[in-house]
Protein backbone atom coordinates (compact mmCIF):
# COMPACT_ATOMS: atom_id res chain seq x y z
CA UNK A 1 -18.97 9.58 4.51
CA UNK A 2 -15.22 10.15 5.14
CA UNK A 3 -12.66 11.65 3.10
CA UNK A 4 -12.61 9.67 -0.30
CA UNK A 5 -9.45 8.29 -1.93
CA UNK A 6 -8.14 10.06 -4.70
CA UNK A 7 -5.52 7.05 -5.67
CA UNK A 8 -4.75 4.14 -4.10
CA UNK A 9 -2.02 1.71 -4.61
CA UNK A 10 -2.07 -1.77 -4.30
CA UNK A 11 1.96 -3.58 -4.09
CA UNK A 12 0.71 -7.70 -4.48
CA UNK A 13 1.10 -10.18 -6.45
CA UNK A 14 -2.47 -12.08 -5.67
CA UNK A 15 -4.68 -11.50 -8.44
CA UNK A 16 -7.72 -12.63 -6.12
CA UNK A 17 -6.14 -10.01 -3.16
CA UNK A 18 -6.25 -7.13 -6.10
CA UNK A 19 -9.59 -7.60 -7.38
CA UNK A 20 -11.09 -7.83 -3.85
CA UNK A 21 -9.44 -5.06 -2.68
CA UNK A 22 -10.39 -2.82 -5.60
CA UNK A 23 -14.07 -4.25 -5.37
CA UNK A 24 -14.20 -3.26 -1.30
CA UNK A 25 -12.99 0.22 -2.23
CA UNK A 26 -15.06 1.07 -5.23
CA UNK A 27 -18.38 -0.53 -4.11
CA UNK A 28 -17.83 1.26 -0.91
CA UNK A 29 -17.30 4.54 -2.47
CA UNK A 30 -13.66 5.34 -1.07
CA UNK A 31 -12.06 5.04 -3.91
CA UNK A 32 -12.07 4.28 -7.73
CA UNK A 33 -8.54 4.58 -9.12
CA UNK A 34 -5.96 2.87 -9.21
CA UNK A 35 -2.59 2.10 -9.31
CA UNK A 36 -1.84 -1.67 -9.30
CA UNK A 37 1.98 -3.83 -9.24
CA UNK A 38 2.43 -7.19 -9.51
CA UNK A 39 6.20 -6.77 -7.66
CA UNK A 40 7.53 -3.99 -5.60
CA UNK A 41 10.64 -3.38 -8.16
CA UNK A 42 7.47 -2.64 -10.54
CA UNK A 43 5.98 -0.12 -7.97
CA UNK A 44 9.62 1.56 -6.81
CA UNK A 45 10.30 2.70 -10.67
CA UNK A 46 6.71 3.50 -11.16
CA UNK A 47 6.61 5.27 -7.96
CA UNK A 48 10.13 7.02 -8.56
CA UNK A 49 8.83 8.32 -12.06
CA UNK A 50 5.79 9.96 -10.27
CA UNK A 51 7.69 11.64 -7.77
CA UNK A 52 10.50 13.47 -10.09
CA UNK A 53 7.57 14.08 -12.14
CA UNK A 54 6.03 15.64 -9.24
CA UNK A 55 2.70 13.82 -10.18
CA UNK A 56 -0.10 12.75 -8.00
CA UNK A 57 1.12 10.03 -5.42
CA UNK A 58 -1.39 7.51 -4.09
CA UNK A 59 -3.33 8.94 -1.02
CA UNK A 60 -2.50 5.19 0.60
CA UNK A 61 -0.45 2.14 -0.68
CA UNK A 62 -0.94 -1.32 0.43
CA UNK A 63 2.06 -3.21 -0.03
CA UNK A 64 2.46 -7.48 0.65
CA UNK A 65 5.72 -8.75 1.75
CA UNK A 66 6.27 -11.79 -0.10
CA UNK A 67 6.58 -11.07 -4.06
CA UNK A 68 8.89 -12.43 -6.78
CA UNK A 69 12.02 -9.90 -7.70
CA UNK A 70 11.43 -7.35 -5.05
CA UNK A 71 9.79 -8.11 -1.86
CA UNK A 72 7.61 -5.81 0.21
CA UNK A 73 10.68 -5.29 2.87
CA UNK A 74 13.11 -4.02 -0.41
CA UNK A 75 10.56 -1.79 -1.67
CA UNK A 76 10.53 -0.06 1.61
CA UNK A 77 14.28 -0.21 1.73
CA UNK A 78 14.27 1.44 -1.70
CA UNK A 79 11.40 3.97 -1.37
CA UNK A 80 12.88 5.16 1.74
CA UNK A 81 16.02 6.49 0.11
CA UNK A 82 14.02 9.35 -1.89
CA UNK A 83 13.02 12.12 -1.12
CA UNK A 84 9.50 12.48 -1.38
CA UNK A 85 7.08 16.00 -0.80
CA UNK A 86 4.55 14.19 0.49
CA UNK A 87 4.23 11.60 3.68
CA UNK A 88 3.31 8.24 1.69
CA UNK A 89 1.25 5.77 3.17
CA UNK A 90 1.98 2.33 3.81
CA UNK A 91 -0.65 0.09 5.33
CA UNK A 92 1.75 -3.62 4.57
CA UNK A 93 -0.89 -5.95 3.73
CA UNK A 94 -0.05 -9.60 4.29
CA UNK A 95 -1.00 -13.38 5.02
CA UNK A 96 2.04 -13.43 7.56
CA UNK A 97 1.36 -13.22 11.37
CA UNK A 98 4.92 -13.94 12.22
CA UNK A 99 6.06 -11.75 15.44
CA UNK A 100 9.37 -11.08 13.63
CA UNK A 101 7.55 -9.77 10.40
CA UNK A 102 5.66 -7.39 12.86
CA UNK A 103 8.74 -6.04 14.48
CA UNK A 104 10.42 -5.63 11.27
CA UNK A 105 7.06 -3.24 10.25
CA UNK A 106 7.61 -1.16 12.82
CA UNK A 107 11.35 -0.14 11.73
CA UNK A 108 9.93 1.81 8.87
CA UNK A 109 8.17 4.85 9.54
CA UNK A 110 5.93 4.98 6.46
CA UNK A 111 4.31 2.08 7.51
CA UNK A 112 0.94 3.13 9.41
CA UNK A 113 -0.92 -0.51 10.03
CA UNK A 114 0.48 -3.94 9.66
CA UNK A 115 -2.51 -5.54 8.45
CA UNK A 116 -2.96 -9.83 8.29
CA UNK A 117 -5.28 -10.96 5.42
CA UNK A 118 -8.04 -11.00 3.95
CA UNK A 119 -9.00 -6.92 4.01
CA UNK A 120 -12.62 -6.34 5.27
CA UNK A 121 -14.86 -3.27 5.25
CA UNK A 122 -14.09 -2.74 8.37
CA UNK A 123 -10.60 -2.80 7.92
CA UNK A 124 -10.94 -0.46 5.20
CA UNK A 125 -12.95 1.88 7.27
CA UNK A 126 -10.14 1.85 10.02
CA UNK A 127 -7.65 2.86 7.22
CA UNK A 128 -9.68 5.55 6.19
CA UNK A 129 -9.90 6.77 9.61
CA UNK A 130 -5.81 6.80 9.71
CA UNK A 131 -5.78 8.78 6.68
CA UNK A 132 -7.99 12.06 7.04
């Protein structure tokens, strides 16, 4: 098997998108902890904390765009202005397949994978693959 997850961080506001997510990971033996935010404002101070901490950051972090209070694109606006010891990252997660979301993606360099919904195995195991 490849490398297992140590953390992983889920940035949505879909309780159905969570629990699948976490269920794909843990039944497939990547991962079984987790860090979970309902809103990225929620994940930037939790996130924030970690780092002056200098805790354990999430190996990956899948983030959605559209949330209430912070959105997916301010998070990344946000997160970007620290500075962080270790690479995060961002697969962003989402049920848009807009070409100008995509483009937007690929301003931030944390992002590795712009990813349209649902999450599969398969996608999982092509994350996995980005990671090691």
């Amino acid at each position: 098997m490849e490398n297992k997850i140590n953390l992983a961080c889920i940035i949505d506001d879909d309780p159905i998108f969570v629990f699948g997510t976490k269920k794909i990971l843990e039944y497939s033996g990547y991962c079984d902890t987790f860090l979970v935010f309902k809103n990225g404002q929620e994940a930037y101070k939790n996130l924030r904390t970690l780092i002056q901490q200098k805790s354990v950051l999430p190996d990956l972090i899948f983030l959605d765009i559209n949330m209430p209070i912070m959105d997916g694109w301010e998070f990344l606006e946000e997160i970007e202005k620290i500075d962080i010891p270790k690479q995060l990252k961002i697969f962003m997660v989402t049920s848009s397949e807009t070409p100008a979301d995509r483009e937007k993606a690929k301003e931030f360099s944390v992002i590795k994978k712009y990813v349209v919904k649902p999450i599969t195995l398969d996608v999982i195991k092509d994350i996995i693959k980005q990671i090691e």
